[in-house]
PDB file of N, CA and C in Angstrom:
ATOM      1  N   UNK A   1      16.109 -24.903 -23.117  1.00  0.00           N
ATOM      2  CA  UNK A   1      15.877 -24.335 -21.803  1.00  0.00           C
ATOM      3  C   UNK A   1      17.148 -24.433 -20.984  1.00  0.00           C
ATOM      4  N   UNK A   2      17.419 -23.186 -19.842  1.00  0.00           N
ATOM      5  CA  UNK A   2      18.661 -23.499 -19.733  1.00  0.00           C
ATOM      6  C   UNK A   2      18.530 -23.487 -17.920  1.00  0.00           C
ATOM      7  N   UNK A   3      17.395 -24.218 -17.383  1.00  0.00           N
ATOM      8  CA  UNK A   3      16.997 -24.078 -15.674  1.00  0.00           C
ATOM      9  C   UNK A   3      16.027 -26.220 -15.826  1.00  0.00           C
ATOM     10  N   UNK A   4      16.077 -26.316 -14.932  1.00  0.00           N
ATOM     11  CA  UNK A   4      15.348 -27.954 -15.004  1.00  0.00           C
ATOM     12  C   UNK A   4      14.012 -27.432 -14.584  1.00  0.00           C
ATOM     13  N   UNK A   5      12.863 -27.775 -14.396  1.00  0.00           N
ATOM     14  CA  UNK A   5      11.835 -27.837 -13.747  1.00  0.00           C
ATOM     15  C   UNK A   5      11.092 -28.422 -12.556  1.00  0.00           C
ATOM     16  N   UNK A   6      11.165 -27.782 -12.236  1.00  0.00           N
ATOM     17  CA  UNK A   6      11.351 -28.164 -10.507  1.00  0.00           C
ATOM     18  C   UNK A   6       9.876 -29.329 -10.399  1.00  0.00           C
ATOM     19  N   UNK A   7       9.827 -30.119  -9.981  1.00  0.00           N
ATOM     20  CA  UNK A   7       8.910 -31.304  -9.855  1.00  0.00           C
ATOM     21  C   UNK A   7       7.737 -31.201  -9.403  1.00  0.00           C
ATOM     22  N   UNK A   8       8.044 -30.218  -8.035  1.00  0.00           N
ATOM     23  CA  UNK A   8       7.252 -29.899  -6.597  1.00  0.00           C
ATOM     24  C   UNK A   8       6.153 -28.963  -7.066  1.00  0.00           C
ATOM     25  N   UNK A   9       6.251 -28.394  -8.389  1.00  0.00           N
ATOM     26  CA  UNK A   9       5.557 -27.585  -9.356  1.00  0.00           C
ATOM     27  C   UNK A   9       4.417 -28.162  -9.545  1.00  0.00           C
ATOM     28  N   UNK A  10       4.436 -29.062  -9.627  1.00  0.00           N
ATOM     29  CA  UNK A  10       3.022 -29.804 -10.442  1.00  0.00           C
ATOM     30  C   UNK A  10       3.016 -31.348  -9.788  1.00  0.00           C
ATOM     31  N   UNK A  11       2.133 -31.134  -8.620  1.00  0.00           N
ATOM     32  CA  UNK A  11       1.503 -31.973  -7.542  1.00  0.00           C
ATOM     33  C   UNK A  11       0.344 -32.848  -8.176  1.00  0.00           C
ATOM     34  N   UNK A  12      -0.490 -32.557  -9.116  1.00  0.00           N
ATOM     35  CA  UNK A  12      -1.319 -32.771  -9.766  1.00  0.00           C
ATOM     36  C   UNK A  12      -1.135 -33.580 -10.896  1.00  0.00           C
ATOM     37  N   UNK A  13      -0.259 -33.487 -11.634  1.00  0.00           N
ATOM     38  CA  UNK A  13       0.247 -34.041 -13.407  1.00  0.00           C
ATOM     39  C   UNK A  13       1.834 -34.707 -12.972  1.00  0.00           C
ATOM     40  N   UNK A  14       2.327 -35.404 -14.035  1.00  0.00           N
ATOM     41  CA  UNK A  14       3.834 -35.694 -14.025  1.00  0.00           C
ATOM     42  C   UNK A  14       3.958 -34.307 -14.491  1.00  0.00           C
ATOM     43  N   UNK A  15       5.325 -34.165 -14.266  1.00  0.00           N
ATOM     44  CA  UNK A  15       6.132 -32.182 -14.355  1.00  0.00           C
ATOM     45  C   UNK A  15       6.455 -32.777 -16.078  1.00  0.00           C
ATOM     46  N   UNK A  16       6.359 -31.736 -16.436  1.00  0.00           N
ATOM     47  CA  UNK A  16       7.090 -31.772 -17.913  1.00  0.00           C
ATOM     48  C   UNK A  16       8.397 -31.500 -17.934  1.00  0.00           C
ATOM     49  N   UNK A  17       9.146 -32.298 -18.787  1.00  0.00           N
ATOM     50  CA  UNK A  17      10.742 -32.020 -19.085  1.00  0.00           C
ATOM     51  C   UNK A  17      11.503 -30.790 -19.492  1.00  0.00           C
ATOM     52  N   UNK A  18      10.115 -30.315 -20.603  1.00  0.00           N
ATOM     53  CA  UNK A  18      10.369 -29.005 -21.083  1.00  0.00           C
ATOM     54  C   UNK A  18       9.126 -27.858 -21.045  1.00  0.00           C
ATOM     55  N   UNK A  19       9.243 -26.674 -21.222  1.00  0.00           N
ATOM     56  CA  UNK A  19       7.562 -26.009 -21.707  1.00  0.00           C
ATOM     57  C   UNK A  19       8.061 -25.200 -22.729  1.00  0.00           C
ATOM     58  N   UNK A  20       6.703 -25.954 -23.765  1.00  0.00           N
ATOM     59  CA  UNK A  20       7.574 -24.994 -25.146  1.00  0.00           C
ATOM     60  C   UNK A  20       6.453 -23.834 -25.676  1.00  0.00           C
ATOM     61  N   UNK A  21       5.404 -24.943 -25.182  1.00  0.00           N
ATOM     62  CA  UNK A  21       4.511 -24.148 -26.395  1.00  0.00           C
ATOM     63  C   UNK A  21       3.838 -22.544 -25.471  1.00  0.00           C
ATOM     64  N   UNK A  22       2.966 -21.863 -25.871  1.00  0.00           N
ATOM     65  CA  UNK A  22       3.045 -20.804 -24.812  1.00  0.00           C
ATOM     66  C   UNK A  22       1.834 -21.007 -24.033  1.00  0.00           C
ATOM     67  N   UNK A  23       1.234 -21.966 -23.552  1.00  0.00           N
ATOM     68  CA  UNK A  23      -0.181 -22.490 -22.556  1.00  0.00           C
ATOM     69  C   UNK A  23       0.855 -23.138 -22.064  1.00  0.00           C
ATOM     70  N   UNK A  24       1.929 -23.705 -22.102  1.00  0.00           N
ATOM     71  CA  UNK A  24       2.332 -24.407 -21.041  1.00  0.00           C
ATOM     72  C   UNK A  24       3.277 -23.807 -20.362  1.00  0.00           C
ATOM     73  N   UNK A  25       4.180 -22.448 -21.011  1.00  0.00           N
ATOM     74  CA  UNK A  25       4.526 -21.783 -20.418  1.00  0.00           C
ATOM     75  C   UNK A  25       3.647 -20.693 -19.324  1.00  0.00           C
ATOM     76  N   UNK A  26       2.021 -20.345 -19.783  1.00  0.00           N
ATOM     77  CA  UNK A  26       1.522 -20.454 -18.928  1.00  0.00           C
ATOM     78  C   UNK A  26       1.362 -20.388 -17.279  1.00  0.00           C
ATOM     79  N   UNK A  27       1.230 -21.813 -17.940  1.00  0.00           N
ATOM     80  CA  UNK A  27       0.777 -22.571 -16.995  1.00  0.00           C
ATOM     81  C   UNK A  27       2.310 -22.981 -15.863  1.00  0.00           C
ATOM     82  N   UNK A  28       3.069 -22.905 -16.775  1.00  0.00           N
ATOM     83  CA  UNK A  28       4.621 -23.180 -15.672  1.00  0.00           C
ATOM     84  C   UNK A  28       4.918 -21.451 -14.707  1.00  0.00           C
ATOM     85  N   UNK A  29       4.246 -20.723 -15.130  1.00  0.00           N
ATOM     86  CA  UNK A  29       4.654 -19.449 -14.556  1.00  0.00           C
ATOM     87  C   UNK A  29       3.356 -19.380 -13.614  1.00  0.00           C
ATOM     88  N   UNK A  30       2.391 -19.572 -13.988  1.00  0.00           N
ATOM     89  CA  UNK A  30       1.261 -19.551 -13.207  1.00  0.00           C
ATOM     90  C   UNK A  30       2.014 -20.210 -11.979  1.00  0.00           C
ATOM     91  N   UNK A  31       1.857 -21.622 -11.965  1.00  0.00           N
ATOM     92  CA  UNK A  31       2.711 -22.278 -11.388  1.00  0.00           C
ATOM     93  C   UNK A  31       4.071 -21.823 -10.102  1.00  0.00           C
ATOM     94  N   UNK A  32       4.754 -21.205 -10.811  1.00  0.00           N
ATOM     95  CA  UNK A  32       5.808 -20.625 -10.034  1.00  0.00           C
ATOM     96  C   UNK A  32       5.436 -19.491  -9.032  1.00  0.00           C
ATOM     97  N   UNK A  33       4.485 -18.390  -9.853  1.00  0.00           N
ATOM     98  CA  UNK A  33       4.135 -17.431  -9.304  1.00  0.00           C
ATOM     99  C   UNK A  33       3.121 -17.780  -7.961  1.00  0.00           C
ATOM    100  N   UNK A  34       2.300 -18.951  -8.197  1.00  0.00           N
ATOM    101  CA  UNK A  34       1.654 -19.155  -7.171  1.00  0.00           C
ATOM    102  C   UNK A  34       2.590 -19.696  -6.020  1.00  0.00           C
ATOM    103  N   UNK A  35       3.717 -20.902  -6.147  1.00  0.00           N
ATOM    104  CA  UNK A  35       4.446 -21.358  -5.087  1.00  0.00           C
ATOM    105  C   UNK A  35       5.385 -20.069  -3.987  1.00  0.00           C
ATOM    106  N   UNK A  36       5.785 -19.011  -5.053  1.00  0.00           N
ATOM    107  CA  UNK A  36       6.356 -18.045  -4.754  1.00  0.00           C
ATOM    108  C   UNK A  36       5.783 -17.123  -3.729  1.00  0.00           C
ATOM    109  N   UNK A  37       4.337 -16.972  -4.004  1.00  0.00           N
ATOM    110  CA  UNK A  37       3.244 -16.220  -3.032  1.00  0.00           C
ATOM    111  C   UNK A  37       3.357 -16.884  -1.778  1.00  0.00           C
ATOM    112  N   UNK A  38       3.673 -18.232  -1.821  1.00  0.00           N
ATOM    113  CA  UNK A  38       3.564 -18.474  -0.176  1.00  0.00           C
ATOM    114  C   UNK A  38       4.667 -18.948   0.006  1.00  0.00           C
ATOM    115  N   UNK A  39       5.684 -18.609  -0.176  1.00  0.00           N
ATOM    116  CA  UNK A  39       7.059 -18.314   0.435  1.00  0.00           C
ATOM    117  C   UNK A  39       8.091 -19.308  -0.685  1.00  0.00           C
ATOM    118  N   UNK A  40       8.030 -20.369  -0.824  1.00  0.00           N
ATOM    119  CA  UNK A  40       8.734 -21.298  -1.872  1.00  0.00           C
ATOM    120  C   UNK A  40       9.035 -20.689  -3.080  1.00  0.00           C
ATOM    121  N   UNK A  41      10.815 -20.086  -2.867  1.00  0.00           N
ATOM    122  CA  UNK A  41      10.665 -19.004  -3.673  1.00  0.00           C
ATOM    123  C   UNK A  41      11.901 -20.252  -4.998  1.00  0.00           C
ATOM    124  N   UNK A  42      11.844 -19.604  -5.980  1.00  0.00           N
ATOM    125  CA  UNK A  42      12.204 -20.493  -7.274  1.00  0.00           C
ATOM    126  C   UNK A  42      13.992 -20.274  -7.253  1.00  0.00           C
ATOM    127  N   UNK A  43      14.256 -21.506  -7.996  1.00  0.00           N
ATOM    128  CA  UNK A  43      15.648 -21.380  -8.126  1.00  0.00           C
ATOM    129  C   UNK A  43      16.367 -20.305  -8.756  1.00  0.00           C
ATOM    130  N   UNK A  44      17.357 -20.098  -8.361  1.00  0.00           N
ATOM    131  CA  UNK A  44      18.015 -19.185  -9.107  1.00  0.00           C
ATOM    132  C   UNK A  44      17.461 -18.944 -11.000  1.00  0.00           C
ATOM    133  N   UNK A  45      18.616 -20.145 -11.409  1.00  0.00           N
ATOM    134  CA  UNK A  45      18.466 -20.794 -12.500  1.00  0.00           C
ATOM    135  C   UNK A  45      17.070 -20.444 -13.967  1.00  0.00           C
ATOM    136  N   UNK A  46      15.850 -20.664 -12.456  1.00  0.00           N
ATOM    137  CA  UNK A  46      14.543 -20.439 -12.849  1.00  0.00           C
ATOM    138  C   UNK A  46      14.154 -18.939 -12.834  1.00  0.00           C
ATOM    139  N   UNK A  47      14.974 -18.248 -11.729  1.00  0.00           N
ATOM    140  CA  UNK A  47      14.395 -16.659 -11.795  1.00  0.00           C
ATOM    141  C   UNK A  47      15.771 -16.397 -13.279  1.00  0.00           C
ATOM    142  N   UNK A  48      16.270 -16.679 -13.342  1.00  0.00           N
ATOM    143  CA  UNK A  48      17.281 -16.453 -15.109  1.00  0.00           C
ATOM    144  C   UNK A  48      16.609 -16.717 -15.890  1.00  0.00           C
ATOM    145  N   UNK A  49      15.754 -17.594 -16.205  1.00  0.00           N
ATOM    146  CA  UNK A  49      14.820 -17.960 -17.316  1.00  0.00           C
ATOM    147  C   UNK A  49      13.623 -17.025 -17.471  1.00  0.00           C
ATOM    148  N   UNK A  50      13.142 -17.118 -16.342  1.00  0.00           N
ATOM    149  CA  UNK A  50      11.562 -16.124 -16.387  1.00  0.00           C
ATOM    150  C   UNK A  50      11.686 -14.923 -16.885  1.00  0.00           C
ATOM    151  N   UNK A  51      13.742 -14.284 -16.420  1.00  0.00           N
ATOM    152  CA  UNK A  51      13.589 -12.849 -16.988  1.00  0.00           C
ATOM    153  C   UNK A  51      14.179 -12.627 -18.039  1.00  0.00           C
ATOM    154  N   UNK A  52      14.320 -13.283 -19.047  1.00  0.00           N
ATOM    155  CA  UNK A  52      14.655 -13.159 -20.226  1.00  0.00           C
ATOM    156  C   UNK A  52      13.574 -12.594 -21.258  1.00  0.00           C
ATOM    157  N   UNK A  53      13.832 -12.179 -21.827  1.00  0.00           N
ATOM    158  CA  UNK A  53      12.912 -11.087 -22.935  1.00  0.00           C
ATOM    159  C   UNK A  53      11.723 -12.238 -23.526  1.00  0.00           C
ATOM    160  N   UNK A  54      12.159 -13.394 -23.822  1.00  0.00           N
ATOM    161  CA  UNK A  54      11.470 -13.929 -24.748  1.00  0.00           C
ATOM    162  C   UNK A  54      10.071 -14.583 -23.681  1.00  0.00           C
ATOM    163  N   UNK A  55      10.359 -14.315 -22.113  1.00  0.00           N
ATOM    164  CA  UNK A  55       9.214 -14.486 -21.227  1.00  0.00           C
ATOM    165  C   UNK A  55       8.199 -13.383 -21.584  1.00  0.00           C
ATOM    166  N   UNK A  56       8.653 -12.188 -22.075  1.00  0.00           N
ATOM    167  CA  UNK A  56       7.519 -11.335 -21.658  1.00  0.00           C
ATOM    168  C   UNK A  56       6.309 -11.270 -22.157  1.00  0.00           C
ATOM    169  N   UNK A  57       6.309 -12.268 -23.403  1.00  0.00           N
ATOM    170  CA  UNK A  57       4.602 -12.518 -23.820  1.00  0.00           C
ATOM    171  C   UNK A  57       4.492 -13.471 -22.844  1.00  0.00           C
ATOM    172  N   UNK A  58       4.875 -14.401 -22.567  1.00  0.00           N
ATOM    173  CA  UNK A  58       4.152 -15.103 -21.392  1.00  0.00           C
ATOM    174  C   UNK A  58       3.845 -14.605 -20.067  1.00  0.00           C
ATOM    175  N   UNK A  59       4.592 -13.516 -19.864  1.00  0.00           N
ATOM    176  CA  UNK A  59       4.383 -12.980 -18.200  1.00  0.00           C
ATOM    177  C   UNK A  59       2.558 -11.455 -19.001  1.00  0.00           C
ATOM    178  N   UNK A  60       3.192 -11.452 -20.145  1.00  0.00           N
ATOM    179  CA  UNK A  60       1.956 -10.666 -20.370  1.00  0.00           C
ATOM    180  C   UNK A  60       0.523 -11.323 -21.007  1.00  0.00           C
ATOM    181  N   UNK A  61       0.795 -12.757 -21.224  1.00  0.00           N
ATOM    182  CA  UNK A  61      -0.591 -13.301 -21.245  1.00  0.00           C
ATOM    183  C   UNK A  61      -0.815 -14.592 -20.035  1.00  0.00           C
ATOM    184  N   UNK A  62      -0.288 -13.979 -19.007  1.00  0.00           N
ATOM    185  CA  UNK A  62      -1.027 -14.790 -18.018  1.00  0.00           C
ATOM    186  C   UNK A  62      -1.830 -14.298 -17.160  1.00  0.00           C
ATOM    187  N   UNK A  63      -1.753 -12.723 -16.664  1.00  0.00           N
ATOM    188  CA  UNK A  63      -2.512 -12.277 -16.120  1.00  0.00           C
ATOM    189  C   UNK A  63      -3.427 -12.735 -14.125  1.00  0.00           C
ATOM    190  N   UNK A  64      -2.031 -12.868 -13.871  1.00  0.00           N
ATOM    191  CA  UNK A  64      -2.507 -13.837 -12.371  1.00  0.00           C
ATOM    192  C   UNK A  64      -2.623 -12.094 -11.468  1.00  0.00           C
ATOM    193  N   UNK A  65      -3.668 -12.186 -11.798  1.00  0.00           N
ATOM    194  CA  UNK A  65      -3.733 -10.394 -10.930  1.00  0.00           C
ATOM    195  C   UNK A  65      -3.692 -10.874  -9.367  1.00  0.00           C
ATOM    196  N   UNK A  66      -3.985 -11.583  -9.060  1.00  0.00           N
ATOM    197  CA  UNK A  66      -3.803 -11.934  -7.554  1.00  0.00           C
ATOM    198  C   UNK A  66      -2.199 -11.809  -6.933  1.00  0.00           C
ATOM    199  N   UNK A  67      -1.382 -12.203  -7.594  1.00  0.00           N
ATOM    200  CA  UNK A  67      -0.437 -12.638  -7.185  1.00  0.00           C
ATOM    201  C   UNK A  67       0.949 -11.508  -7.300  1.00  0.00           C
ATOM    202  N   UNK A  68       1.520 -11.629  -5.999  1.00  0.00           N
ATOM    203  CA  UNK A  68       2.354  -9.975  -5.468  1.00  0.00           C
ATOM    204  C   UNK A  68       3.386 -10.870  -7.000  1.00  0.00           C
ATOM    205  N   UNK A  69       3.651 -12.132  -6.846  1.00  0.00           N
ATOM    206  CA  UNK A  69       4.771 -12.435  -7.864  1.00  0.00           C
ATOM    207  C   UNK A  69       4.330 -12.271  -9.130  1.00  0.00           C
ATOM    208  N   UNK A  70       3.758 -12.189  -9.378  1.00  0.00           N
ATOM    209  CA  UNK A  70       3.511 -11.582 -10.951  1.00  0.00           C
ATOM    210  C   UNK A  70       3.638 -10.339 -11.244  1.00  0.00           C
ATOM    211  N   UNK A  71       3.055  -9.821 -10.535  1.00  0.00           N
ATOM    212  CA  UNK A  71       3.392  -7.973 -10.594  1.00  0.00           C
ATOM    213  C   UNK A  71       4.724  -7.924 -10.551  1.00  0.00           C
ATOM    214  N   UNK A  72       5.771  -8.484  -9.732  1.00  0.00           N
ATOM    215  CA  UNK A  72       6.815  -8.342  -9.449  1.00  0.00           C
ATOM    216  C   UNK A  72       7.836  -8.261 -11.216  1.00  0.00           C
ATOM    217  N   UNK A  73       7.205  -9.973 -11.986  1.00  0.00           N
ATOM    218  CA  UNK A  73       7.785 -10.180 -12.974  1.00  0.00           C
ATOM    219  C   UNK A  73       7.390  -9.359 -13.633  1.00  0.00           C
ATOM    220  N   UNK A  74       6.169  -8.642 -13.842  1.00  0.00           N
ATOM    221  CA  UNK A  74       5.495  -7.060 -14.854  1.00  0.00           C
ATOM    222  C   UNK A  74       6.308  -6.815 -14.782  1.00  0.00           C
ATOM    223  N   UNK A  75       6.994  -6.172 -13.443  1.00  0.00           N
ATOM    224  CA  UNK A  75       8.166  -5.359 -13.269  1.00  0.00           C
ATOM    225  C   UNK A  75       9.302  -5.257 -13.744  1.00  0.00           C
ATOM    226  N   UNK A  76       9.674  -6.322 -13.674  1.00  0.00           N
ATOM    227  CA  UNK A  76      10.944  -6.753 -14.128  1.00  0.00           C
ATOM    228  C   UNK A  76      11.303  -6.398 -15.721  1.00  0.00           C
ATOM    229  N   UNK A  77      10.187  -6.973 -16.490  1.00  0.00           N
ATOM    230  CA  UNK A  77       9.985  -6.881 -17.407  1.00  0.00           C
ATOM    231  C   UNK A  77       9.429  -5.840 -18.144  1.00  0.00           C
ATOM    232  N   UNK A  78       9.576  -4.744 -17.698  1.00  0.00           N
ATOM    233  CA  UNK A  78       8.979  -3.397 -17.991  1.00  0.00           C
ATOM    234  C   UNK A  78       7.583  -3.193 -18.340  1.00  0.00           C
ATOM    235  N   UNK A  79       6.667  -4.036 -18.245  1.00  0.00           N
ATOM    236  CA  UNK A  79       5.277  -3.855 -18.708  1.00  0.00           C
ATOM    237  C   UNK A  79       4.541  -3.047 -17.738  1.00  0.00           C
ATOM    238  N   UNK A  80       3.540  -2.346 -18.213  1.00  0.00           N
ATOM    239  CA  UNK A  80       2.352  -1.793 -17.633  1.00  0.00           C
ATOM    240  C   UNK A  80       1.912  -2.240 -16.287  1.00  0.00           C
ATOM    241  N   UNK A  81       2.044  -1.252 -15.227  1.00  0.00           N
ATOM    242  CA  UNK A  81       1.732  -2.407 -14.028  1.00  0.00           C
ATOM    243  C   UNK A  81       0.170  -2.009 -14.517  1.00  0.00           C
ATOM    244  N   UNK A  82      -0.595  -3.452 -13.631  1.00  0.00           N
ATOM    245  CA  UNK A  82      -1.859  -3.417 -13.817  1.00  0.00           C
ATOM    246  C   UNK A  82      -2.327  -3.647 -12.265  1.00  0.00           C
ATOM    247  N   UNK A  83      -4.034  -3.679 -12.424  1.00  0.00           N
ATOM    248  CA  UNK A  83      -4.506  -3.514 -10.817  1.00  0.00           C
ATOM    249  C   UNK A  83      -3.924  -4.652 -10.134  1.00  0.00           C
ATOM    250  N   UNK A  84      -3.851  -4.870  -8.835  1.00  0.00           N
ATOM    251  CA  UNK A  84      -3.427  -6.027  -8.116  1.00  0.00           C
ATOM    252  C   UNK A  84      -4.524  -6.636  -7.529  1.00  0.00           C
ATOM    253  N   UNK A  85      -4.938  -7.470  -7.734  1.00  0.00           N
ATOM    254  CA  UNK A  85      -6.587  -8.221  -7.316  1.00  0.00           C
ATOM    255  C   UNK A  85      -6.435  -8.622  -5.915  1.00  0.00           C
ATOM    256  N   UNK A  86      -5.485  -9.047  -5.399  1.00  0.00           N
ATOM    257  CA  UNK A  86      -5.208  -9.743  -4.014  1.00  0.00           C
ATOM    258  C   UNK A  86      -5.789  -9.277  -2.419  1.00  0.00           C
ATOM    259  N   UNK A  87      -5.525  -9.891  -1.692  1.00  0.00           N
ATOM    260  CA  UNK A  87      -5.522  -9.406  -0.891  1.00  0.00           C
ATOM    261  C   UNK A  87      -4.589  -8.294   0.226  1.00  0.00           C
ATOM    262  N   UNK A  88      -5.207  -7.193   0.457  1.00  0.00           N
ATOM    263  CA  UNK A  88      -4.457  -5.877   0.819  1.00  0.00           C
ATOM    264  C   UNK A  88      -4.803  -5.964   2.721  1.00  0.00           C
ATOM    265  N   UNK A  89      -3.539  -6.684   3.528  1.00  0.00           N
ATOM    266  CA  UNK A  89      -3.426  -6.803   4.409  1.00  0.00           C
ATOM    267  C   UNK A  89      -3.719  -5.082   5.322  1.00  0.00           C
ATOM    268  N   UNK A  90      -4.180  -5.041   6.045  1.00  0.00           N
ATOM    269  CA  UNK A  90      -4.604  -4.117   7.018  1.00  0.00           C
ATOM    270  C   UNK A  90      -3.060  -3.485   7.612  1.00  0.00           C
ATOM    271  N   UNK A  91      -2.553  -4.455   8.276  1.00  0.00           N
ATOM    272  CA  UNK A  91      -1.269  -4.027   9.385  1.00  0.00           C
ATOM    273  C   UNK A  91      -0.486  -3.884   8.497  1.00  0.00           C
ATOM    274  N   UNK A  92      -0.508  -4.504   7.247  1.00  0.00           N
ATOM    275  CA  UNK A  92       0.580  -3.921   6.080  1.00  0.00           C
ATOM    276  C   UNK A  92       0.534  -2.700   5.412  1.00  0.00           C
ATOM    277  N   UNK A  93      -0.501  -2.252   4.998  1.00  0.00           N
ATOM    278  CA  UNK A  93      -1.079  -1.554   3.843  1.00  0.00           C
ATOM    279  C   UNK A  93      -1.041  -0.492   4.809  1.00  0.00           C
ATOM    280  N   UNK A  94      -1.246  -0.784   6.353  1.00  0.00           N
ATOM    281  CA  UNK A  94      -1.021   0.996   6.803  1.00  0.00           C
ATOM    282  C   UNK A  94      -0.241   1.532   7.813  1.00  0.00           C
ATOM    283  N   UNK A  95       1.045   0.839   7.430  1.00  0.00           N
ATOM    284  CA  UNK A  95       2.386   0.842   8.320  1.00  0.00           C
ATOM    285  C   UNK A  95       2.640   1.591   7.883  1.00  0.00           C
ATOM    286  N   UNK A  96       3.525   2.848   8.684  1.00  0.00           N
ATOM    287  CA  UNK A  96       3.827   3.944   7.990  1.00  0.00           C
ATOM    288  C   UNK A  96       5.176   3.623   7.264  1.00  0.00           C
ATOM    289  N   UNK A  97       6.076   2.350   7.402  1.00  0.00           N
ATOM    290  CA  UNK A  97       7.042   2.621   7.142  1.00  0.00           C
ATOM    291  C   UNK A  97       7.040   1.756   5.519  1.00  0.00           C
ATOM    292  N   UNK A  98       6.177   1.461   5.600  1.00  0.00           N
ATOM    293  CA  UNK A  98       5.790   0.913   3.987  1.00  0.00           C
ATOM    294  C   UNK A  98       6.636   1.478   3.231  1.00  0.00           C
ATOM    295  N   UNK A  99       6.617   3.020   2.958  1.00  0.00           N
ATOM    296  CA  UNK A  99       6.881   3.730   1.682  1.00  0.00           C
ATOM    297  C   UNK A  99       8.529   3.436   1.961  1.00  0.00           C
ATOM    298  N   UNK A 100       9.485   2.781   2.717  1.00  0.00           N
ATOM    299  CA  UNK A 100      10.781   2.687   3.350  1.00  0.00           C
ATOM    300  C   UNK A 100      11.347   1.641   2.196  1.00  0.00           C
ATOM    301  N   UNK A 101      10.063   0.577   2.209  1.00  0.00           N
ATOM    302  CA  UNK A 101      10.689  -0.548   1.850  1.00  0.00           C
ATOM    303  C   UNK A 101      10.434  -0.783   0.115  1.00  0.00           C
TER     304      UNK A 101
END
């Protein structure tokens, strides 16, 4: 691995040193993608890792439809966008200048 794992990740468990197997990669992206949704956005280091090719079975079997950061990494990663489950803010969703940004 070539990023550390940020600690603040996993409030719940000791953080793991590494994630190898692919449930714990997972679970480390789950992870990220959720801190990312509410503003705690990931290290550099860590957005270099996530977009490397060998993420994209993990960004494609995690499936966090809620989350704007996951769609984002779909993206990145050329996959299929899929529905977005989340919540679709009112004053956002019908600003005209949306289509700008």
């Amino acid at each position: 691995m070539s990023f550390q794992i940020d600690g603040t990740l996993y409030p719940d468990i000791p953080p793991p040193l590494t994630v190898v197997s692919l449930e714990d990669k997972i679970d480390f992206l789950a992870r990220v993608c959720s801190a990312w949704d509410f503003g705690l956005l990931p290290d550099t280091p860590t957005v270099n890792e996530i977009r490397q090719p060998s993420w994209q079975e993990v960004i494609e079997a995690c499936r966090l439809l809620t989350s704007p950061a996951y769609h984002l990494l779909r993206r990145w990663h050329h996959l299929p966008a899929l529905p977005y489950l989340g919540q679709q803010l009112a004053y956002i969703r019908d600003d005209p200048n949306l289509a700008y940004i």
